[in-house]
N, C-alpha and C. Protein backbone atom coordinates (compact mmCIF):
# COMPACT_ATOMS: atom_id res chain seq x y z
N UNK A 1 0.84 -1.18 0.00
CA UNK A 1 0.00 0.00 0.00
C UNK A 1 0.89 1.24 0.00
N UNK A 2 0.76 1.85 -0.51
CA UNK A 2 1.72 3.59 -0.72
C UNK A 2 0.98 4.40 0.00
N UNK A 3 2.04 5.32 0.42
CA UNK A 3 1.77 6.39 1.31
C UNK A 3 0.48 6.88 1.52
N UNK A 4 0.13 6.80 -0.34
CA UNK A 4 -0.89 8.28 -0.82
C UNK A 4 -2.15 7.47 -0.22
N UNK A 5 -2.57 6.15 -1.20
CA UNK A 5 -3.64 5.14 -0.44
C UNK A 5 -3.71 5.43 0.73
N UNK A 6 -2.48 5.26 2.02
CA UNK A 6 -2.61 5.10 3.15
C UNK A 6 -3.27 6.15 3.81
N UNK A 7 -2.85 7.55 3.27
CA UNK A 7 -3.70 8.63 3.92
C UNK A 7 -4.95 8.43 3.40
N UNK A 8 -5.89 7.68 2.75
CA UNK A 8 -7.02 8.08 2.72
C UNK A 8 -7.95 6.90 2.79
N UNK A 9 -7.12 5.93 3.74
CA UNK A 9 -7.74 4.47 4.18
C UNK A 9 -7.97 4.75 5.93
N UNK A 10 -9.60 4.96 6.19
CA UNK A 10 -9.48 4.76 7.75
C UNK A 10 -9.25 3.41 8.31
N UNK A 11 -8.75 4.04 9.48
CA UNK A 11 -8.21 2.81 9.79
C UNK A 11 -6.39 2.89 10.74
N UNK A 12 -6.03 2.11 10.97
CA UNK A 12 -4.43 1.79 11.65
C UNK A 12 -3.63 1.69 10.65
N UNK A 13 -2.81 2.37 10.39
CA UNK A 13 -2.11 1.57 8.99
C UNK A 13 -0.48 1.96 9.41
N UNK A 14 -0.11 2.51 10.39
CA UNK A 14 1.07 2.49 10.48
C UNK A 14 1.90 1.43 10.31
N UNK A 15 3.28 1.18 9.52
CA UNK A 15 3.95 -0.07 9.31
C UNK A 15 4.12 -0.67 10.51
N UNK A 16 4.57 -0.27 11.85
CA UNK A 16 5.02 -0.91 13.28
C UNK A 16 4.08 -1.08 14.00
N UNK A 17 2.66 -0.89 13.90
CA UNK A 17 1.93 -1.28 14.30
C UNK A 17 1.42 -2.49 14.63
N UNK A 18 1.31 -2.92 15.44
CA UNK A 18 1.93 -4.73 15.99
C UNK A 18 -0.36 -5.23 16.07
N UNK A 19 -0.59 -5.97 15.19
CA UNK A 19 -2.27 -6.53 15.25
C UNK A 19 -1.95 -7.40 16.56
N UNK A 20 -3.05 -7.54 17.44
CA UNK A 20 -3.43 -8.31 18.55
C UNK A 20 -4.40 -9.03 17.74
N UNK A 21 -5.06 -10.07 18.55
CA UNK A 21 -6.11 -10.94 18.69
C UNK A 21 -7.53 -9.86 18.81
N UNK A 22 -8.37 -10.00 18.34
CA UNK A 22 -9.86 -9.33 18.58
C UNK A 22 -9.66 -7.99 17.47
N UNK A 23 -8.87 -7.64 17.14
CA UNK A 23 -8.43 -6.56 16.37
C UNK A 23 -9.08 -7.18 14.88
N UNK A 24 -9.39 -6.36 13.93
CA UNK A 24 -10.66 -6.45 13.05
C UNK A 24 -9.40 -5.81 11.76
N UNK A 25 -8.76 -6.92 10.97
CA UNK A 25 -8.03 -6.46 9.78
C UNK A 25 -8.58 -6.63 8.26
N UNK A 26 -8.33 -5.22 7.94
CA UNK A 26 -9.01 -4.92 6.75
C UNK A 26 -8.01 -5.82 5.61
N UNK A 27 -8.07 -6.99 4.74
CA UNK A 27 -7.37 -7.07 3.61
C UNK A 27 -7.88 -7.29 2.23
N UNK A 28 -7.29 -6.83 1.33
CA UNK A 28 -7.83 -6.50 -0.15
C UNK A 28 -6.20 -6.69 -1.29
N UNK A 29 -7.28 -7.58 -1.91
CA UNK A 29 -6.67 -8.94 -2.84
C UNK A 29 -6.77 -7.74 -4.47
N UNK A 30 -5.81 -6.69 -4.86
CA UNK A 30 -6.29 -6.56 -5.94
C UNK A 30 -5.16 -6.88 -7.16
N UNK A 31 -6.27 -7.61 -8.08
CA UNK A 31 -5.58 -8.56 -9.45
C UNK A 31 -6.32 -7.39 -10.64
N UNK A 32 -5.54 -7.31 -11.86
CA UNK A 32 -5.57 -6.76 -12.82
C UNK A 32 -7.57 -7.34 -13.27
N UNK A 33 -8.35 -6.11 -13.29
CA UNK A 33 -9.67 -6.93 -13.37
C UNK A 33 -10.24 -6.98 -12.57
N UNK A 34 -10.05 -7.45 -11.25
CA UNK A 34 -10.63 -7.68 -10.02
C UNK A 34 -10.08 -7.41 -8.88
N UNK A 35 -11.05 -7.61 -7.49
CA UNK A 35 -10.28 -7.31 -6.87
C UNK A 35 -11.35 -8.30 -5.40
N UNK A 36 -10.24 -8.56 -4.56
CA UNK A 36 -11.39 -9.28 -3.25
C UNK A 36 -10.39 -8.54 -1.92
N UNK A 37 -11.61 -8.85 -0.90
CA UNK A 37 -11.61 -8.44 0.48
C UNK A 37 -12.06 -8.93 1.35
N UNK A 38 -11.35 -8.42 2.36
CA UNK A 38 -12.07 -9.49 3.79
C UNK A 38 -12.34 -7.94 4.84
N UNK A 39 -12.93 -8.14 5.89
CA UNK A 39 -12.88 -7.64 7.34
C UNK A 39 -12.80 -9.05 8.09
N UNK A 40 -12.20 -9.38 9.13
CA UNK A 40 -12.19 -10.46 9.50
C UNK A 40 -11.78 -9.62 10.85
N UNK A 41 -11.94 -10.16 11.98
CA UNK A 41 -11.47 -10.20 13.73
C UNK A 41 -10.38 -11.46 13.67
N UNK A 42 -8.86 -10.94 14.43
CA UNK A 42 -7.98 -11.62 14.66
C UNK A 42 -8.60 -12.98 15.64
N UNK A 43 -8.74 -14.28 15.18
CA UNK A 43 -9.28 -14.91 16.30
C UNK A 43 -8.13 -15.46 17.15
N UNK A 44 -8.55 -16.34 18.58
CA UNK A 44 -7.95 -16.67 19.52
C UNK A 44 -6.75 -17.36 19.59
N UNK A 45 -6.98 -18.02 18.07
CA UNK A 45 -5.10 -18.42 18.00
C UNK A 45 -4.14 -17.95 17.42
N UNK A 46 -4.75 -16.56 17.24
CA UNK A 46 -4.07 -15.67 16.49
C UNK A 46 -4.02 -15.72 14.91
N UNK A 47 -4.81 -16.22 13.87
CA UNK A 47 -4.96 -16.77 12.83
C UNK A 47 -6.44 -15.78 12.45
N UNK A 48 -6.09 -14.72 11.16
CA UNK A 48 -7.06 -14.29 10.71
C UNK A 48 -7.39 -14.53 9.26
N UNK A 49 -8.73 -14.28 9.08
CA UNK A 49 -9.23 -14.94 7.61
C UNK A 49 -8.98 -14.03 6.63
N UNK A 50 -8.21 -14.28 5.50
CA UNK A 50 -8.01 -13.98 4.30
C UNK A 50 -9.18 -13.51 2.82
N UNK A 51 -9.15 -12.79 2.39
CA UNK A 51 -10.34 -12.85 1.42
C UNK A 51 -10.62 -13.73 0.50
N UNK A 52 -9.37 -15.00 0.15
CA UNK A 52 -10.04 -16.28 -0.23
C UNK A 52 -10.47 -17.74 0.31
N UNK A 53 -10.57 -17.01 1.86
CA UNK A 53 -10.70 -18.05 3.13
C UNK A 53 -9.97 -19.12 3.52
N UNK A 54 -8.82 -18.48 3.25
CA UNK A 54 -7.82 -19.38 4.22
C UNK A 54 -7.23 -18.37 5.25
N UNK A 55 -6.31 -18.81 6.61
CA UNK A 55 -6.19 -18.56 7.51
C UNK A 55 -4.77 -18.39 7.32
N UNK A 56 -3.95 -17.14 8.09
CA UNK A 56 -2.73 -16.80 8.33
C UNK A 56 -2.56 -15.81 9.53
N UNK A 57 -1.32 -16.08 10.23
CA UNK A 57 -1.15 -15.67 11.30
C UNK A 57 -1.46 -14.41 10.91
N UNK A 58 -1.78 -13.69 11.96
CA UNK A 58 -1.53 -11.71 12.42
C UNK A 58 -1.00 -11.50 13.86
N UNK A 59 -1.56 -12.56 14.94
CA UNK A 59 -1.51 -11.88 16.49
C UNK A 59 0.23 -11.86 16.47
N UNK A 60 0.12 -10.87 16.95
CA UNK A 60 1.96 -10.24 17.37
C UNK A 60 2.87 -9.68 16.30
N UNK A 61 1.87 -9.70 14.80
CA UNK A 61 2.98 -9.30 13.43
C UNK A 61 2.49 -8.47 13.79
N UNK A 62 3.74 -7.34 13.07
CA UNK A 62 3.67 -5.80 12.56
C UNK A 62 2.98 -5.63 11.35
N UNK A 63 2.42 -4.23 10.68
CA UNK A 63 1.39 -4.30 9.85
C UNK A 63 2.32 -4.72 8.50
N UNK A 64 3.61 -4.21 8.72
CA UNK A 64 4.41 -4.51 7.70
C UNK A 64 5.36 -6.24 7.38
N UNK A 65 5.48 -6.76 8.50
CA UNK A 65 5.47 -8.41 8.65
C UNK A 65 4.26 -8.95 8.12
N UNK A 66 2.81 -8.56 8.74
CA UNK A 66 2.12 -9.24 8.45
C UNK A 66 1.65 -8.98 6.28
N UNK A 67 2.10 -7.81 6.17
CA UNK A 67 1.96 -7.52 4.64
C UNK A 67 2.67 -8.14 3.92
N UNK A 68 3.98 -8.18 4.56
CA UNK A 68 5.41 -9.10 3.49
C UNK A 68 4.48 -11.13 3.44
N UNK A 69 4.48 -11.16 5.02
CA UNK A 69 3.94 -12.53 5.02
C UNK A 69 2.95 -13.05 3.96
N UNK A 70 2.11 -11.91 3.98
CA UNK A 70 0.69 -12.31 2.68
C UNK A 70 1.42 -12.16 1.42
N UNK A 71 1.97 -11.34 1.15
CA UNK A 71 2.80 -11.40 -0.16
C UNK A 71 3.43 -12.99 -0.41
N UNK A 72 4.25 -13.22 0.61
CA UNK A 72 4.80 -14.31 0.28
C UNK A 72 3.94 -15.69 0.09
N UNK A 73 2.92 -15.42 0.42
CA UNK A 73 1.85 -16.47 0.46
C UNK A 73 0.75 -16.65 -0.72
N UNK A 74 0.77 -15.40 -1.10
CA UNK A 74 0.71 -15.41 -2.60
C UNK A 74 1.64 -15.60 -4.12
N UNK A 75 2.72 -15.49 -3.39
CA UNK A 75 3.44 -15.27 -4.44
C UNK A 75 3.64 -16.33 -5.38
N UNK A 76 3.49 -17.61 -4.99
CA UNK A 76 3.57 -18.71 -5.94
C UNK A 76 2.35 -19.42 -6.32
N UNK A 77 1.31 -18.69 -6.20
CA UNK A 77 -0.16 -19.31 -6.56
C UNK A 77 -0.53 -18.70 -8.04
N UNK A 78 -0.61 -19.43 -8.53
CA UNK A 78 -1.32 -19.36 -10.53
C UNK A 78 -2.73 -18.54 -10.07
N UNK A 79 -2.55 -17.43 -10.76
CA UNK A 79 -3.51 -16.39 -10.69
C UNK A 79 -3.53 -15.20 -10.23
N UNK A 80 -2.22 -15.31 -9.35
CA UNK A 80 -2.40 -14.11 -8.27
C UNK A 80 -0.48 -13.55 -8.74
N UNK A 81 -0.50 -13.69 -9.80
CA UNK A 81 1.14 -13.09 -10.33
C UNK A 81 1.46 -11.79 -9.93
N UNK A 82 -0.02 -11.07 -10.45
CA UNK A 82 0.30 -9.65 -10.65
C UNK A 82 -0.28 -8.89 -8.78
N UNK A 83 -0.63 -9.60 -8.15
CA UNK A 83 -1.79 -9.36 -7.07
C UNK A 83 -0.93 -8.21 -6.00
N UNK A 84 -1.85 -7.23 -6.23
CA UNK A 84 -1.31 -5.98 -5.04
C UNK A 84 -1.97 -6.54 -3.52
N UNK A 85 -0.97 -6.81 -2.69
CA UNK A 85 -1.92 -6.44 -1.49
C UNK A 85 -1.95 -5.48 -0.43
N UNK A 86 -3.43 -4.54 0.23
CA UNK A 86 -3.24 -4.12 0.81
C UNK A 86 -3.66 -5.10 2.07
N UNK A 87 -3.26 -4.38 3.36
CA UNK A 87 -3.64 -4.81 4.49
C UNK A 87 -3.69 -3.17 6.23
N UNK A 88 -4.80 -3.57 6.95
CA UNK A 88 -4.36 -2.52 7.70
C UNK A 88 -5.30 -2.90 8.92
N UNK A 89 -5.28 -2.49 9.83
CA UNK A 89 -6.20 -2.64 10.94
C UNK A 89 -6.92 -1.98 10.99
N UNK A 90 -8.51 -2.59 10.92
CA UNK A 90 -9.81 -1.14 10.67
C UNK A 90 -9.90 -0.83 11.85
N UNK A 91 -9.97 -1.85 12.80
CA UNK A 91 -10.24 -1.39 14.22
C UNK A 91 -9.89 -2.35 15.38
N UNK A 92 -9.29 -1.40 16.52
CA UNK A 92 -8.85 -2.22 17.79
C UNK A 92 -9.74 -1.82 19.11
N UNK A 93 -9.80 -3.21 19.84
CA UNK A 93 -10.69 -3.16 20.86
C UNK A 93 -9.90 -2.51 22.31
N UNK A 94 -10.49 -1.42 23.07
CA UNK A 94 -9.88 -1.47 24.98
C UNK A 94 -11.45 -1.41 25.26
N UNK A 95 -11.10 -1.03 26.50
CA UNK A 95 -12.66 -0.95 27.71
C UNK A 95 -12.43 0.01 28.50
N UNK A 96 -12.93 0.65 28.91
CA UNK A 96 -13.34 1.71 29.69
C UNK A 96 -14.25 1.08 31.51
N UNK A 97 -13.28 1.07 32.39
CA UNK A 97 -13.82 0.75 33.55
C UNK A 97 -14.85 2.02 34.26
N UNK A 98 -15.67 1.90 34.50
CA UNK A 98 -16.59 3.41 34.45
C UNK A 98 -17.68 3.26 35.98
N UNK A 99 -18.24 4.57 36.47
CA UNK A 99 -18.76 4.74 37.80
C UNK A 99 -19.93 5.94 37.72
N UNK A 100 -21.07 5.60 37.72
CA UNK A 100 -21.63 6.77 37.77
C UNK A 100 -21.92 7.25 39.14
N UNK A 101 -21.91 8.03 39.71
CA UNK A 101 -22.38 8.08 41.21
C UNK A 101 -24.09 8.15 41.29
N UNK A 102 -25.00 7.90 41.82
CA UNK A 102 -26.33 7.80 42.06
C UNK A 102 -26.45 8.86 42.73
N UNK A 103 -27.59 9.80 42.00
CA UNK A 103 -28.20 10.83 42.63
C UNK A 103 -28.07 10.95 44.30
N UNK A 104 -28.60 9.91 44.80
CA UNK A 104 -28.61 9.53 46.19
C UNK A 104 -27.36 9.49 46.60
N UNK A 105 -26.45 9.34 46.50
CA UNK A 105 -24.40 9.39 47.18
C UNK A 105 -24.16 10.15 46.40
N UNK A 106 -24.15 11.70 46.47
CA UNK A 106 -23.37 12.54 45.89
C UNK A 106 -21.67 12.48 46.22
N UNK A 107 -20.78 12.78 45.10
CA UNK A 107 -19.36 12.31 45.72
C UNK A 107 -18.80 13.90 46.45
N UNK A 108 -18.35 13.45 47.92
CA UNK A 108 -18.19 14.50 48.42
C UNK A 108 -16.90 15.23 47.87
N UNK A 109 -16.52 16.62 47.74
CA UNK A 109 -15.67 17.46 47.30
C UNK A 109 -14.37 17.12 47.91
N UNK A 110 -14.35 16.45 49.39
CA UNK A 110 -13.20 16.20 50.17
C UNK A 110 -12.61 14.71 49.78
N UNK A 111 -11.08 14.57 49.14
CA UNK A 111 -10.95 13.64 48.67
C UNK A 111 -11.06 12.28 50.09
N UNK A 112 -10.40 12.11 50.84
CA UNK A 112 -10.65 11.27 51.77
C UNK A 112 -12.20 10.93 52.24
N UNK A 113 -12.73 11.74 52.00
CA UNK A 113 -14.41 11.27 52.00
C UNK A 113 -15.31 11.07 50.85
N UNK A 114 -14.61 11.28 49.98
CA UNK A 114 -14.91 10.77 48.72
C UNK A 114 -14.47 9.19 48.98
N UNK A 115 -13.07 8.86 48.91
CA UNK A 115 -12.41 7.68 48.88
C UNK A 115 -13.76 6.74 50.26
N UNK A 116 -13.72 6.88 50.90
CA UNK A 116 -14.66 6.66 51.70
C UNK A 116 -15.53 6.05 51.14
N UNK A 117 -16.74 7.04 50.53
CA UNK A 117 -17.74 6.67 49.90
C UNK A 117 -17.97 5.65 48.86
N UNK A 118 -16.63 5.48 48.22
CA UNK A 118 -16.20 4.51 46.95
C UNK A 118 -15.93 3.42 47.78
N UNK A 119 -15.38 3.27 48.56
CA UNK A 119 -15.65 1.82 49.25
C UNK A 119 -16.81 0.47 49.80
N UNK A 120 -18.13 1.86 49.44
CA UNK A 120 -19.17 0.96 49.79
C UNK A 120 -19.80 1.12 48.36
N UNK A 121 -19.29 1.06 47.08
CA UNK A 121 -19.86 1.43 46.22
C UNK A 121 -20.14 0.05 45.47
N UNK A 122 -20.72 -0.55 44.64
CA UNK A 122 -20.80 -1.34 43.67
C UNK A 122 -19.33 -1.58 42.69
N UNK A 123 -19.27 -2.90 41.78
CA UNK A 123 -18.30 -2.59 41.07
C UNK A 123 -18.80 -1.80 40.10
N UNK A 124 -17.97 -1.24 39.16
CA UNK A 124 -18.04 -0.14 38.24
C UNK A 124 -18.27 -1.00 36.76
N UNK A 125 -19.14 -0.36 35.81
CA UNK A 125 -19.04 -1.31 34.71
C UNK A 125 -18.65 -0.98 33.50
N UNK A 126 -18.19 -2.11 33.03
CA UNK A 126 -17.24 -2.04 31.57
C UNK A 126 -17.97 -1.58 30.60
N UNK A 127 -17.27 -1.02 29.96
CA UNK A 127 -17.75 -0.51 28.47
C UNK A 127 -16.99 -0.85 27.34
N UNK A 128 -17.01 -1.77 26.75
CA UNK A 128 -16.30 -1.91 25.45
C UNK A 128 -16.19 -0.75 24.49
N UNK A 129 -15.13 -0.64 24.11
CA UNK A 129 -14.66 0.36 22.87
C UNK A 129 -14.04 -0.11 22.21
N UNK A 130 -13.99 1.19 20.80
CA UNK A 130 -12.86 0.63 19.99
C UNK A 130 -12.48 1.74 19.39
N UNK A 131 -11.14 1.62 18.74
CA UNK A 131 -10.93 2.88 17.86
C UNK A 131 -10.34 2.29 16.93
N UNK A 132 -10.74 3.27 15.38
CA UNK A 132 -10.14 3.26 14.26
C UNK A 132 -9.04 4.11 13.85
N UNK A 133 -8.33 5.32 14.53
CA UNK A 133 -7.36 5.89 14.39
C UNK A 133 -6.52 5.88 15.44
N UNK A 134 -5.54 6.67 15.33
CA UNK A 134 -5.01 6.33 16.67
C UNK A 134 -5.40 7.61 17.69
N UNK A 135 -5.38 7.44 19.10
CA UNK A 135 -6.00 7.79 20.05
C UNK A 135 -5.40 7.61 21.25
N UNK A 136 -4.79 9.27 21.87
CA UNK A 136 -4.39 8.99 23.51
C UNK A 136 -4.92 8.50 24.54
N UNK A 137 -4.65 8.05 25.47
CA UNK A 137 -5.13 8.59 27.04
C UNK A 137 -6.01 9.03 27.10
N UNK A 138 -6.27 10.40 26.94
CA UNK A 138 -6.92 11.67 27.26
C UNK A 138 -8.09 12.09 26.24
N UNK A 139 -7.52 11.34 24.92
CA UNK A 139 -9.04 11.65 24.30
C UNK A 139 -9.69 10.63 24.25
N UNK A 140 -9.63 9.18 24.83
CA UNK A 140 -10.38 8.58 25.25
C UNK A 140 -11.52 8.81 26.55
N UNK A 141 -10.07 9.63 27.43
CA UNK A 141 -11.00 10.09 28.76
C UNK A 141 -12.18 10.71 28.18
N UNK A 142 -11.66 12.29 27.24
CA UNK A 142 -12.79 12.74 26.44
C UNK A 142 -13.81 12.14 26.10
N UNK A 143 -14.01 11.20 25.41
CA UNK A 143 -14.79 10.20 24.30
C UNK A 143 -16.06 9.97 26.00
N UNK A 144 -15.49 9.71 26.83
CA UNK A 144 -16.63 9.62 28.28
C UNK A 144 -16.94 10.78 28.88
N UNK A 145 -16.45 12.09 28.53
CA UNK A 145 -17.04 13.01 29.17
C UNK A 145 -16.19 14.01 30.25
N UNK A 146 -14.65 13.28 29.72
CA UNK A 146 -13.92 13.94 31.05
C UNK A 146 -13.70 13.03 32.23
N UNK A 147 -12.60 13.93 32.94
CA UNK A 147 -12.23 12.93 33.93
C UNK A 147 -13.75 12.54 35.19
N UNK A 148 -14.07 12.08 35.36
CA UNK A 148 -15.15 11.79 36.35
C UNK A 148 -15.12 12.47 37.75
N UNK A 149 -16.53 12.92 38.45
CA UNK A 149 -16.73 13.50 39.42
C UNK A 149 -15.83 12.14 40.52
N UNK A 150 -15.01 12.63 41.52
CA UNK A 150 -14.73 11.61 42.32
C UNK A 150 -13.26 11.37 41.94
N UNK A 151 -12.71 10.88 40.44
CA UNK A 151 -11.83 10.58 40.26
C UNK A 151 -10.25 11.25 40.17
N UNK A 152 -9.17 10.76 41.17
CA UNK A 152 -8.07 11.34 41.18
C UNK A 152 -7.40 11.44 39.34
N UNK A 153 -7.64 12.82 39.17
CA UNK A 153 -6.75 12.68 38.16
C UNK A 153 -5.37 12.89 37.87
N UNK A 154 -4.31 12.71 39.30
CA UNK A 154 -3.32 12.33 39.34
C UNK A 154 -2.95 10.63 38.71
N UNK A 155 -3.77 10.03 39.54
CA UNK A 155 -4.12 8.39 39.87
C UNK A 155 -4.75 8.08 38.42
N UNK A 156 -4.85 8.25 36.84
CA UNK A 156 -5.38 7.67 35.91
C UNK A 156 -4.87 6.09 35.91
N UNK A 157 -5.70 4.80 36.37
CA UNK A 157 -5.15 3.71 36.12
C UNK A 157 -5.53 2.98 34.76
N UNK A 158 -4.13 2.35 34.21
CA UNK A 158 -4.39 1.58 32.91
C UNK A 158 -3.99 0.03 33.28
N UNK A 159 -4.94 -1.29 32.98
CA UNK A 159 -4.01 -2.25 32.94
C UNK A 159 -3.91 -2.47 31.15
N UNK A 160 -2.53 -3.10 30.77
CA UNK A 160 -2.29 -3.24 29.44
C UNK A 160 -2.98 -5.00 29.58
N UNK A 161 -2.76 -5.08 28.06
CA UNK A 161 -2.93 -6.61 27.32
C UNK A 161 -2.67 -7.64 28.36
N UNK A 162 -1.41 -7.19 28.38
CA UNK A 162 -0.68 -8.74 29.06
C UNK A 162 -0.22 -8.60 30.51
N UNK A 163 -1.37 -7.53 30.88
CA UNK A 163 -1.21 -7.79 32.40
C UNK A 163 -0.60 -6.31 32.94
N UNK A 164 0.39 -5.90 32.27
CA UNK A 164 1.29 -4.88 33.35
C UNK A 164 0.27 -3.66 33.39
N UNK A 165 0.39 -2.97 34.41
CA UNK A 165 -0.17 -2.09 35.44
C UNK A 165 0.51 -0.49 35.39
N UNK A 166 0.19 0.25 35.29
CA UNK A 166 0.30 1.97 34.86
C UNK A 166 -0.77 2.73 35.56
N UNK A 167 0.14 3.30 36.50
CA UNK A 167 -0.50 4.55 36.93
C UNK A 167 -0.41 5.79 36.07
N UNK A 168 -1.01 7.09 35.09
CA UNK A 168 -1.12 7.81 34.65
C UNK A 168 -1.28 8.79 35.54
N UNK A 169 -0.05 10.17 35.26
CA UNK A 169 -0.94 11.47 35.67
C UNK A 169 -1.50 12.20 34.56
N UNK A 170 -2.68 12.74 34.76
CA UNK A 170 -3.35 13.48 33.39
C UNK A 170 -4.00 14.85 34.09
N UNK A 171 -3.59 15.29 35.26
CA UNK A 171 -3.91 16.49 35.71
C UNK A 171 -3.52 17.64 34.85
N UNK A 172 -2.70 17.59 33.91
CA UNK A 172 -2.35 19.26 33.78
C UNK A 172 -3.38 19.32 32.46
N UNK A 173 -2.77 20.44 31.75
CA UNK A 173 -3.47 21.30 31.07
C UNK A 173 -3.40 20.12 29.85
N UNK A 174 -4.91 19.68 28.84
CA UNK A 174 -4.67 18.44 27.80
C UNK A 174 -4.26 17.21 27.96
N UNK A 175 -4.76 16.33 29.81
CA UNK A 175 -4.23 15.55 30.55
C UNK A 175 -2.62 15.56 30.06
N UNK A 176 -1.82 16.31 30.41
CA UNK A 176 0.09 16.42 30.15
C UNK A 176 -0.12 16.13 32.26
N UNK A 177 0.99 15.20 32.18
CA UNK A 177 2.11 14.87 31.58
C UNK A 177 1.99 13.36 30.69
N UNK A 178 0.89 12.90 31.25
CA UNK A 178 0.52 11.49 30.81
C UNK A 178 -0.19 11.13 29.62
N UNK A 179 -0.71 12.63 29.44
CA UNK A 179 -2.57 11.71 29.11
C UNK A 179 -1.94 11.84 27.27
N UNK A 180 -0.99 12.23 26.80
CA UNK A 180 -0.43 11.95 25.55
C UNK A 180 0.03 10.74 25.01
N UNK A 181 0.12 9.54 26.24
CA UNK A 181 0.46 8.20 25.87
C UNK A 181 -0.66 7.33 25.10
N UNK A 182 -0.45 6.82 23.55
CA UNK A 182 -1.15 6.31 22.48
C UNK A 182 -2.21 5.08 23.59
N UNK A 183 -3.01 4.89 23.71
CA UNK A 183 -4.18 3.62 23.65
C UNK A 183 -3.73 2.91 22.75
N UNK A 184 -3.38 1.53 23.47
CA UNK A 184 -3.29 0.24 22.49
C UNK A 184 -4.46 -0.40 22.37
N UNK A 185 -4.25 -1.53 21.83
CA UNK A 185 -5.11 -2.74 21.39
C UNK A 185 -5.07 -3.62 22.83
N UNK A 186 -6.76 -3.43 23.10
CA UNK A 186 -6.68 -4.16 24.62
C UNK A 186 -6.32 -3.42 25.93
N UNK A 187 -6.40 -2.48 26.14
CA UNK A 187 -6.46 -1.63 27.16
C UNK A 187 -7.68 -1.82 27.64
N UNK A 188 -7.09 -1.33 29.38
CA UNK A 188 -8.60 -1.05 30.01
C UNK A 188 -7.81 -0.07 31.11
N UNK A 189 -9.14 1.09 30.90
CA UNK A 189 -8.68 2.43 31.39
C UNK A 189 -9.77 2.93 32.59
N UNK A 190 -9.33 3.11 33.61
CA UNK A 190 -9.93 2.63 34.79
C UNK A 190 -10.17 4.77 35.40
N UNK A 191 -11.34 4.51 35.22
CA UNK A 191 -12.08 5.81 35.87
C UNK A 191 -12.83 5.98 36.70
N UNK A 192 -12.17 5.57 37.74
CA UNK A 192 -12.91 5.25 39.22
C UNK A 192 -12.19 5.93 40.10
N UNK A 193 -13.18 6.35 41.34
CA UNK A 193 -12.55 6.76 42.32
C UNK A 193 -11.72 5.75 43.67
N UNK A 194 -10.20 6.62 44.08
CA UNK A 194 -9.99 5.90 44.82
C UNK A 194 -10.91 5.49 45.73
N UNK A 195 -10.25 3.84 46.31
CA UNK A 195 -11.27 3.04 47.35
C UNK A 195 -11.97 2.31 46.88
N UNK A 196 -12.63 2.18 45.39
CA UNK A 196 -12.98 1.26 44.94
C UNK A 196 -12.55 0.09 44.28
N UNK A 197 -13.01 -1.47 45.31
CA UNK A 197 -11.91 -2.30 45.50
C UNK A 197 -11.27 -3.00 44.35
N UNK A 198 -12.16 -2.73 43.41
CA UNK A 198 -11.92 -3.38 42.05
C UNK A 198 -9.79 -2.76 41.67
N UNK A 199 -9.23 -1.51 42.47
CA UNK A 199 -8.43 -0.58 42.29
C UNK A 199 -7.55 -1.71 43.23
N UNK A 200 -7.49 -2.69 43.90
CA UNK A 200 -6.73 -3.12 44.26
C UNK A 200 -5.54 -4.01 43.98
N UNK A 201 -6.25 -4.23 42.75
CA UNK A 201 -5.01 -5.17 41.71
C UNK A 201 -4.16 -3.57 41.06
N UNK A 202 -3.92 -2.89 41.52
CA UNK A 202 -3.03 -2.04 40.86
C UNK A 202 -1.83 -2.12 42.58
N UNK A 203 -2.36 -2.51 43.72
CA UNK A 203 -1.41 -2.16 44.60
C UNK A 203 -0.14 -2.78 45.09
């Protein structure tokens, strides 16, 4: 795929861009005459579907590994001599850990009695997302409305993919110093106030 295509394909298309599992890759088969396509979701063994339905790895290639790979997988099949391929990620999945406070428990202004109040609170519930471009920290916070009544926005917690644990600060001006760090594939971005126990796997 060339540059020029690339600016005007939504979507992930950076070359180092590494596809996960659940991640939704756009590929397109075009032959002199014709042309085929898939959307397919990376499935669980890491093996996504092709637009002539066969299966090839993606989980853990780069967009540019996984492009050379399809090339090479075409390259010796009768029919497909001349075959351009593109490939790109239309869209990647995180979650959003989320808290509304109930009319009835207003969150008090004083952080220690706030934290308080979050202790007898319910767990908080997930929201699946996704994005098709790329996307910080902070304009995800955006995408919900801002940092939440209650929530330290020193304390932004992220757990990644494979487990590891990130505290974010996103207090200053355009959540800086933190809130500029890219959202991957598989994030879950935790907007809760301290004390709520679900916050304890970060300690």
């Amino acid at each position: 795929m060339s540059d020029q295509q690339q600016a005007t394909v939504p979507g992930l298309i950076e070359p180092d861009r590494v596809i996960h599992k659940n991640d939704v890759v756009k590929i397109t088969l075009r032959m002199p005459g014709r042309s085929v396509g898939s959307l397919e979701a990376v499935q669980k063994d890491g093996d996504v579907a092709t637009p002539d339905g066969s299966f090839v790895k993606a989980d853990g290639l780069s967009l540019l590994a996984f492009r050379t790979n399809l090339a090479a997988v075409y390259a010796g099949i009768i029919g497909y001599e001349n075959v351009r391929i593109e490939a790109y990620i239309y869209s990647s999945p995180y979650r959003v850990m989320g808290y509304h406070f109930p009319q009835t428990a207003p969150v008090p202004a004083d952080h220690a009695l706030a934290q308080s109040v979050a202790t007898n609170l319910p767990p908080p519930t997930i929201y699946p997302r996704i994005f098709k471009s790329p996307l910080t920290i902070w304009q995800a916070i955006q995408l919900e409305g801002g940092i939440p009544k209650g929530v330290n926005s020193t304390r932004v917690r992220i757990l990644k993919r494979d487990l590891q644990r990130k505290t974010l600060d996103c207090s200053g001006k355009d959540g800086m110093p933190d809130g500029n760090r890219p959202v991957e594939s598989g994030d879950n971005i935790f907007l809760v106030p301290d004390g709520v126990p679900i916050l304890d796997i970060f300690d």
